[in-house]
Protein backbone atom coordinates (compact mmCIF):
# COMPACT_ATOMS: atom_id res chain seq x y z
CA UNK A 1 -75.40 28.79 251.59
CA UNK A 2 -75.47 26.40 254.37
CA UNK A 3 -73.05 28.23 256.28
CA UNK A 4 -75.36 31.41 256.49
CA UNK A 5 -77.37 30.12 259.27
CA UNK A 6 -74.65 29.46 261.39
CA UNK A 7 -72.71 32.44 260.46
CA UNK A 8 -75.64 34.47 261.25
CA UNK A 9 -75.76 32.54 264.39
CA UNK A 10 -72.33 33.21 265.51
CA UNK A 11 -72.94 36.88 264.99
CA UNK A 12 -76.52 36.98 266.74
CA UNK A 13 -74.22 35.85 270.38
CA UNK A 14 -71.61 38.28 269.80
CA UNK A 15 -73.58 41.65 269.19
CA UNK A 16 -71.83 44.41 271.14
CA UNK A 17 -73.06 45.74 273.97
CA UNK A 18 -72.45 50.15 274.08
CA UNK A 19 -69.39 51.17 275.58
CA UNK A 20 -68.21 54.25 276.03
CA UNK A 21 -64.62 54.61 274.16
CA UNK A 22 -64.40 57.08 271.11
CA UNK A 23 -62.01 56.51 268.01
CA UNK A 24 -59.68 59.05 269.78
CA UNK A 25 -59.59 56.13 272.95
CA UNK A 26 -58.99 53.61 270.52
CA UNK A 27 -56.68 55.45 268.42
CA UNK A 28 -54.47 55.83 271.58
CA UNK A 29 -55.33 51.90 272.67
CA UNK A 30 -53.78 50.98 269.57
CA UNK A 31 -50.74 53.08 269.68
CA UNK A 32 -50.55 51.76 274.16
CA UNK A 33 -50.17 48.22 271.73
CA UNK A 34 -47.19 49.37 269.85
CA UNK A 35 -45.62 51.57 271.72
CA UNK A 36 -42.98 49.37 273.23
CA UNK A 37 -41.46 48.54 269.95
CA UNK A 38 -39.85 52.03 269.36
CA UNK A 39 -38.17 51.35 272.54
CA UNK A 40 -36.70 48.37 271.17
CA UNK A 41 -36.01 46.28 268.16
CA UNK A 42 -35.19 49.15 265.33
CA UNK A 43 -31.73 48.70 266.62
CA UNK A 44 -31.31 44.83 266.28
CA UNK A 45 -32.68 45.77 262.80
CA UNK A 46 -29.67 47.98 261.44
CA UNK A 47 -27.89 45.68 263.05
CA UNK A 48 -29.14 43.38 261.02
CA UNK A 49 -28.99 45.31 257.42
CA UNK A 50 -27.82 48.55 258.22
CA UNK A 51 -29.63 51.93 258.24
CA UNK A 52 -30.65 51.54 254.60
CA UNK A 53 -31.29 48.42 255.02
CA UNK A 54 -34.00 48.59 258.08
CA UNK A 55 -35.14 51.30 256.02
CA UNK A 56 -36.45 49.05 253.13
CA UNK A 57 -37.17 46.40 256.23
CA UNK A 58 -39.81 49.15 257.52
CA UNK A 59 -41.10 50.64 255.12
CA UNK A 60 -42.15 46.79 253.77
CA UNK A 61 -43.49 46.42 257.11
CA UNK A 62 -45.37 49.63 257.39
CA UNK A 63 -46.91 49.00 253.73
CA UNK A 64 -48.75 45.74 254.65
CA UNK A 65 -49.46 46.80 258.02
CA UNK A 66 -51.01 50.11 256.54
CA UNK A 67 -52.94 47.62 254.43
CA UNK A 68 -54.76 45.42 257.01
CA UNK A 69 -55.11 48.53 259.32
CA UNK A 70 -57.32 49.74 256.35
CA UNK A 71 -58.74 46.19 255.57
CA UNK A 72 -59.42 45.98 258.95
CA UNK A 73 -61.08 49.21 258.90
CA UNK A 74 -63.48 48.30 256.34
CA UNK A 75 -64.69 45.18 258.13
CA UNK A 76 -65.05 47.13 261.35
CA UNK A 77 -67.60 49.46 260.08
CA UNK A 78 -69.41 46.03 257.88
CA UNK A 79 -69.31 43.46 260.40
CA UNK A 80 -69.12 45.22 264.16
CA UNK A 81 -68.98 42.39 266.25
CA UNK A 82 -66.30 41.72 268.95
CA UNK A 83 -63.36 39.24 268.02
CA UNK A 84 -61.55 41.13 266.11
CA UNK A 85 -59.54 39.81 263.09
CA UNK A 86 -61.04 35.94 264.04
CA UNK A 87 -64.57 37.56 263.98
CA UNK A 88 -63.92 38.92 260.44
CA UNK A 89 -61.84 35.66 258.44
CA UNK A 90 -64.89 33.74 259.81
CA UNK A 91 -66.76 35.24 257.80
CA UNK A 92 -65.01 35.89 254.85
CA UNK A 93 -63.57 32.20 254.51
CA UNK A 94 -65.66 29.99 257.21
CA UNK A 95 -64.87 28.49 260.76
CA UNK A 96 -61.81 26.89 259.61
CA UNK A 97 -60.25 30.01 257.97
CA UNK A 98 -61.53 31.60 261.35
CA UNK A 99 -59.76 29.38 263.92
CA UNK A 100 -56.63 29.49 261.40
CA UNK A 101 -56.84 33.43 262.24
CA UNK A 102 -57.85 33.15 265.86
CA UNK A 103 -54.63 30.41 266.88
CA UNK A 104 -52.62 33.11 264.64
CA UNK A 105 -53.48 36.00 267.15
CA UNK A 106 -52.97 33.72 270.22
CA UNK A 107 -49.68 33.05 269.13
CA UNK A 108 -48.77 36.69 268.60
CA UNK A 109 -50.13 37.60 271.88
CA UNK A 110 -48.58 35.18 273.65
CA UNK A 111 -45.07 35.67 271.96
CA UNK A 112 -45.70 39.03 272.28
CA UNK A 113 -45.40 39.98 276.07
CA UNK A 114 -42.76 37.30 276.42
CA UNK A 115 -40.25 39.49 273.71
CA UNK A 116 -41.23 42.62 276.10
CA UNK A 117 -40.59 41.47 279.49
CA UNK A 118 -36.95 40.39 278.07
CA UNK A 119 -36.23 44.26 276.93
CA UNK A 120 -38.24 45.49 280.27
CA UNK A 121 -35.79 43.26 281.99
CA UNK A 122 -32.65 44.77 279.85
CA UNK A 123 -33.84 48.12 280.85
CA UNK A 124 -34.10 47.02 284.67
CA UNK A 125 -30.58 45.50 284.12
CA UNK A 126 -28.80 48.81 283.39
CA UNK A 127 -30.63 51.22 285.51
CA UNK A 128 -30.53 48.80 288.70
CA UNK A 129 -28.02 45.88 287.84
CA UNK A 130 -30.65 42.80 287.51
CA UNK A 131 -32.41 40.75 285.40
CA UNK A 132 -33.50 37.34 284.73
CA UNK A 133 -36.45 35.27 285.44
CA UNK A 134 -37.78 36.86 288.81
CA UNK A 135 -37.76 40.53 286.71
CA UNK A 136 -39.51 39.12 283.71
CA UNK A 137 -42.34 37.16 286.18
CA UNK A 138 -42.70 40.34 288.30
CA UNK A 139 -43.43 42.20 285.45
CA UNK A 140 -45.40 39.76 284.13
CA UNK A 141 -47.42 39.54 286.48
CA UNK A 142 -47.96 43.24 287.36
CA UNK A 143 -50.10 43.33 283.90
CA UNK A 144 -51.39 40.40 284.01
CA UNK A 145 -52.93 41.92 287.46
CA UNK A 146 -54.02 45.41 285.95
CA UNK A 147 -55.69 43.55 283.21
CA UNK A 148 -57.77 41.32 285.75
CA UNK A 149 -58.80 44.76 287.17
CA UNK A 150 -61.45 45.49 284.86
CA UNK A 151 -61.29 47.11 281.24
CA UNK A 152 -61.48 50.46 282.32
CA UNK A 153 -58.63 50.30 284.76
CA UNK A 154 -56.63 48.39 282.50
CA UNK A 155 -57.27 50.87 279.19
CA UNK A 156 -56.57 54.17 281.95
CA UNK A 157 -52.87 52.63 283.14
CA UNK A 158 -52.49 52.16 279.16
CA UNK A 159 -52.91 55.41 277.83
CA UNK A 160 -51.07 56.73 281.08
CA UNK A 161 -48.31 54.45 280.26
CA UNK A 162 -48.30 54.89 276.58
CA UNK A 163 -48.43 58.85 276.84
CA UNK A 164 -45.17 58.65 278.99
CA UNK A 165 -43.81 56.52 276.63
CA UNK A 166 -44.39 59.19 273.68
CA UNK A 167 -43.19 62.05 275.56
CA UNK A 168 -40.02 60.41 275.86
CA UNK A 169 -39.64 59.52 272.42
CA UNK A 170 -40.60 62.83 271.27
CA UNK A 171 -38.14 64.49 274.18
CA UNK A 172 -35.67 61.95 273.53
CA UNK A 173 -35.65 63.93 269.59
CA UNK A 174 -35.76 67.07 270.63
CA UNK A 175 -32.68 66.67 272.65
CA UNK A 176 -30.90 64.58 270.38
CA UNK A 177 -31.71 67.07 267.69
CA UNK A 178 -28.22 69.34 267.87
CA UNK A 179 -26.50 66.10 267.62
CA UNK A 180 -28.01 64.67 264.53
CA UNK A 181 -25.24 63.68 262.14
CA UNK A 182 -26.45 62.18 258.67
CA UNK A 183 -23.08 60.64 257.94
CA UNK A 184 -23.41 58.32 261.38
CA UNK A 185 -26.60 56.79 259.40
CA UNK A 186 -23.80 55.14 257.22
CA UNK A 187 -20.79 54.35 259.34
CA UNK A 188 -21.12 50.46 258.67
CA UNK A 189 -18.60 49.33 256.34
CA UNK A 190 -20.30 47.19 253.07
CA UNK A 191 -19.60 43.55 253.17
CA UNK A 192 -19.25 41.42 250.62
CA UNK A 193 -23.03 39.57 250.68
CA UNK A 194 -24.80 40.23 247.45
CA UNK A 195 -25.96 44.07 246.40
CA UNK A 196 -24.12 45.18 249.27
CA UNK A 197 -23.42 49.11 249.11
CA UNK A 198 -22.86 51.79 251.29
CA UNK A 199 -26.77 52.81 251.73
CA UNK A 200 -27.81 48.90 252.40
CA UNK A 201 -24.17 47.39 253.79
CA UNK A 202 -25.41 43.70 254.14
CA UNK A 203 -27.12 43.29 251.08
CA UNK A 204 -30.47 41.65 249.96
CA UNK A 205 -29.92 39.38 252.75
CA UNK A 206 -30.14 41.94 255.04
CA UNK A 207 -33.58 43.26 254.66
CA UNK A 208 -34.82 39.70 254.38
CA UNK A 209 -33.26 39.32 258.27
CA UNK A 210 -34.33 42.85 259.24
CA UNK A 211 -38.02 42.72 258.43
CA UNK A 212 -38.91 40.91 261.85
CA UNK A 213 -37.57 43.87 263.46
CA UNK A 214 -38.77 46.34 260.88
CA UNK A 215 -42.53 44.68 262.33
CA UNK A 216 -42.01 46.06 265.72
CA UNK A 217 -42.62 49.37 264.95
CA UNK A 218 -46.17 48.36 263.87
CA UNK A 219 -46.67 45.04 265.68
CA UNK A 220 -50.41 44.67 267.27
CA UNK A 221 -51.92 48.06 265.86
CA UNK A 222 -54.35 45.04 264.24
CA UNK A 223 -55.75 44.33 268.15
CA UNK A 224 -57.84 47.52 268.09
CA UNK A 225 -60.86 45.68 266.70
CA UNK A 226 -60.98 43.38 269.72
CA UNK A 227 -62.18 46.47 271.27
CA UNK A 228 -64.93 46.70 269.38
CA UNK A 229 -67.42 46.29 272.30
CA UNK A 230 -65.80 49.16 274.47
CA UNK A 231 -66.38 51.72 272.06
CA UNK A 232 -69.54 54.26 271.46
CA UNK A 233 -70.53 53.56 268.11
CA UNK A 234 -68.35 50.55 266.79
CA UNK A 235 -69.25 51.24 262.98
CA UNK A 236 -67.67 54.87 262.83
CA UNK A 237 -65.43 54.90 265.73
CA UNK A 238 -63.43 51.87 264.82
CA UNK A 239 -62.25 52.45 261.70
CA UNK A 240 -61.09 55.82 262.87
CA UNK A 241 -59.41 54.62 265.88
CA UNK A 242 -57.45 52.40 263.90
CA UNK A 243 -56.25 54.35 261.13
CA UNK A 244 -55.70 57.18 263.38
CA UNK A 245 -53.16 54.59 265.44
CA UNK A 246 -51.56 54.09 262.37
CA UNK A 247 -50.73 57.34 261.26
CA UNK A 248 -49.50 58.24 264.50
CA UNK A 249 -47.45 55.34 264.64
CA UNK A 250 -45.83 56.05 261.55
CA UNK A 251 -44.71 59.45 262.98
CA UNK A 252 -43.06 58.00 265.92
CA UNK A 253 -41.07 55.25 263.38
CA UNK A 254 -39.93 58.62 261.15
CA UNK A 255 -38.83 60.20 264.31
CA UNK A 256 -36.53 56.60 266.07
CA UNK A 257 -35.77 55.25 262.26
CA UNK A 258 -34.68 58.70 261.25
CA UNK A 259 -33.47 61.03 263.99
CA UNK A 260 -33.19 59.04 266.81
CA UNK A 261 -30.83 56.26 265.09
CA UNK A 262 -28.86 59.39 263.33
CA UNK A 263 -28.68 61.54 266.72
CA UNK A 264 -28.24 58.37 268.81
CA UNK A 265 -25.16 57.07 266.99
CA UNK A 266 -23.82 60.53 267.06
CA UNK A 267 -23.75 60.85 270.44
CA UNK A 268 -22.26 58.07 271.24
């Protein structure tokens, strides 16, 4: 009980101020978060375990993310004041469970970026022949710069970016389609590591070393709630914004997990 002063406190400085994003804004800010990670990752993942494998890996992933999206929904609409996930374990389990949570998002955001300018800089590698430290610092800093913009500029080159980036996936599919070849799904040979088979070729093991790839496809959906403060009506919109980034997100993992992996190898 002592804690309800302060807690009430904390909320009083952090009441949002009305902004003018609807869920459908934040639906598509939460897939801009993701997007990347269809690009890259699912392939390190079969890698990893194999189709069947990632599979597993994936699905695991998309369970618990499906979870706090829907968690995270909840407290949206009960508690809608800006700071997200931090905002939200302060309250349910005091300051200290709420800087645990808020040093646990600064280390995904800052580990985050750092994974994206290396497969930005792959990608700048093969169309133009370089990479390195310049490319990942240019890049860097290009979004570091749009973000220091304002909001509003920042959330427009996000949804311009992230629309691009779904029209390619989704083109990418269609074109791929005629080449689709289930059998290409299971062209890795089973090894010899335990409950190794055709459909999973590396075993338990495997989806134990694919799941931090399986994550990409979901990765940062949870940072919708930190824009809480840009949106009309926080308590409706929020929750769903995020759940609407979620289901769309899950379509776009069917379609590279699925077709694009299949159709992809087939080509090739």
């Amino acid at each position: 009980m002592s804690d309800q002063p302060v807690d009430q406190d904390y909320l009083a400085k952090r009441q949002l101020r009305k902004g003018t994003a609807g869920w459908i804004l934040l639906a598509g800010l939460g897939v801009s978060y993701v997007i990347s990670g269809d690009f890259a990752g699912w392939n390190f993942g079969i890698a990893e375990a194999g189709w069947g494998g990632f599979v597993i890996a994936a699905a695991l992933m998309g369970l618990m993310y499906f979870a706090l999206v829907l968690s995270l929904a909840e407290m949206s609409a009960a508690i809608p004041a800006s700071g997200g996930g931090y905002s939200f374990a302060r309250q349910a389990m005091g300051p200290a469970g709420g800087y645990l949570t808020g040093l646990a998002v600064l280390i995904e955001y800052a580990l985050a970026p750092a994974a994206i300018v290396i497969f930005i800089g792959a990608a700048v590698e093969a169309l133009l022949g370089i990479d390195g430290p310049l490319v990942y610092a240019l890049f860097y800093a290009v979004f570091i710069g749009i973000h220091l913009a304002g909001v509003g500029e920042a959330l427009k080159v996000m949804m311009v970016i992230s629309g691009l980036a779904v029209f390619a996936i989704v083109a990418t599919a269609i074109a791929l389609l005629g080449d689709f070849d289930a059998s290409r799904l299971f062209d890795i040979a089973p090894t010899e590591a335990a409950g190794a088979n055709a459909f999973m070729p590396f075993g338990w093991a495997g989806i134990w070393a694919a799941l931090p790839f399986g994550m990409w496809l979901f990765l940062a959906v949870e940072g919708v709630p930190l824009a809480a403060e840009e949106s009309k009506d926080p308590a409706r919109d929020m929750p769903k914004g995020i759940i609407g980034a979620m289901i769309f997100l899950l379509f776009t993992a069917v379609l590279v997990v699925f077709l694009l992996a299949g159709a992809a190898g087939a080509a090739a």
